[in-house]
C-alpha atoms as a PDB file:
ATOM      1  CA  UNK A   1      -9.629 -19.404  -0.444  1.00  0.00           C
ATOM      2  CA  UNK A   2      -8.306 -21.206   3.013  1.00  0.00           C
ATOM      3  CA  UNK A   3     -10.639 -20.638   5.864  1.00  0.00           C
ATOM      4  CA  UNK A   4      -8.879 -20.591   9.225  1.00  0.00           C
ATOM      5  CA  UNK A   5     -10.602 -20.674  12.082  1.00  0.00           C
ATOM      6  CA  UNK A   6      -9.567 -17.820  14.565  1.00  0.00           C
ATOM      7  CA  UNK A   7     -11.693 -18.773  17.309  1.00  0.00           C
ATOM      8  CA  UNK A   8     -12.382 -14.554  17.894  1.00  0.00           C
ATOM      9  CA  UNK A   9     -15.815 -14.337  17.302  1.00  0.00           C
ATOM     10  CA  UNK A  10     -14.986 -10.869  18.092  1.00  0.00           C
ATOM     11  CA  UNK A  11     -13.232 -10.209  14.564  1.00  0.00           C
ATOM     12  CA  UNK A  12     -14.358 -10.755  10.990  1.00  0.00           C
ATOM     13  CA  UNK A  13     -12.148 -11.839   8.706  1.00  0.00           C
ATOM     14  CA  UNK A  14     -12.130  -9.776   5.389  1.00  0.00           C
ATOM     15  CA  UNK A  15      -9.078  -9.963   3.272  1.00  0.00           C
ATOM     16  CA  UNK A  16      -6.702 -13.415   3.242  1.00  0.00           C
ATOM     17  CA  UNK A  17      -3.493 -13.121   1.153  1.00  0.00           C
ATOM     18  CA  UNK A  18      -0.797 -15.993   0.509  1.00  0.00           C
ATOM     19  CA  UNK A  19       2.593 -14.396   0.496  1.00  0.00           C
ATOM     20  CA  UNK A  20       5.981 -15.850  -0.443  1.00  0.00           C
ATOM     21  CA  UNK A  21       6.966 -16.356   3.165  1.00  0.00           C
ATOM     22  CA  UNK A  22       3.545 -17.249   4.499  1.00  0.00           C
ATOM     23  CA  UNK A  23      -0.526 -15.924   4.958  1.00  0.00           C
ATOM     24  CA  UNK A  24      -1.713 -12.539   5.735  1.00  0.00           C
ATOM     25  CA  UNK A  25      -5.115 -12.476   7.403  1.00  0.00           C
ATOM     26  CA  UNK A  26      -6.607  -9.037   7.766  1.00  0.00           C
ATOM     27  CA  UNK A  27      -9.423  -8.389  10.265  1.00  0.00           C
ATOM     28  CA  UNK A  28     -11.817  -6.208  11.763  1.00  0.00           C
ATOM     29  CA  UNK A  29     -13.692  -6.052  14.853  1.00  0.00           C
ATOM     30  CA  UNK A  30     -17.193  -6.735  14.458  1.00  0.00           C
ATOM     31  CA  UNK A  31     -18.117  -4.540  17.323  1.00  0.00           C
ATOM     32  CA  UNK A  32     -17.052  -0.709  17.808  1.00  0.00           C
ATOM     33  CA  UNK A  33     -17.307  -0.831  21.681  1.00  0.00           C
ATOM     34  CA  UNK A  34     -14.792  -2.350  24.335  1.00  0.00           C
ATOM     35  CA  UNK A  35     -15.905  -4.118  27.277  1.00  0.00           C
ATOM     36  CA  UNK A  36     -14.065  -3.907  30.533  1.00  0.00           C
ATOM     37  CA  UNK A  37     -13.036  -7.241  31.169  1.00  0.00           C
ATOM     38  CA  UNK A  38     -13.233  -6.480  35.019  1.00  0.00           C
ATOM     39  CA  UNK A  39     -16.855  -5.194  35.269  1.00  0.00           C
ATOM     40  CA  UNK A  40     -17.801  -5.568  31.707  1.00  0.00           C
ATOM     41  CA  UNK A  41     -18.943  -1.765  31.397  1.00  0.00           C
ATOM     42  CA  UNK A  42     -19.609  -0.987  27.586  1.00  0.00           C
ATOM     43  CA  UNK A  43     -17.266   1.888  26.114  1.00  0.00           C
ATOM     44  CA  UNK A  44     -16.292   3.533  22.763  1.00  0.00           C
ATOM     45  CA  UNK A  45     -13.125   4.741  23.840  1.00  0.00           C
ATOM     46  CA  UNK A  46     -10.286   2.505  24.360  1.00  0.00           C
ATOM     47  CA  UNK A  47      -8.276   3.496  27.748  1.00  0.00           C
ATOM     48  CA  UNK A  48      -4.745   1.404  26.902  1.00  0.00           C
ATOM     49  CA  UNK A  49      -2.227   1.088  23.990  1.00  0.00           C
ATOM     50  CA  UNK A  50      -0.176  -1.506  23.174  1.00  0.00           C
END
């Protein structure tokens, strides 16, 4: 298994798959609330999509 390190302590990595045309990492946030990064108020709804 290759370890790459993310540097998201924020994520956990649990699945790594080497594909013809390069590495699939798939991750999951070790948290389940969101933080405003403006007053850092706690939340378990997320406000934005991307």
């Amino acid at each position: 298994m290759l370890s790459i390190p993310l540097g998201l302590p924020e994520f956990k990595v649990i699945k790594q798959e080497l594909l013809s045309y390069g590495y699939a990492i798939h991750v999951e946030k070790t948290e389940t609330q969101e933080r405003c990064p403006h007053c850092e108020f706690a939340t378990c709804t997320m406000w934005f999509k991307k």
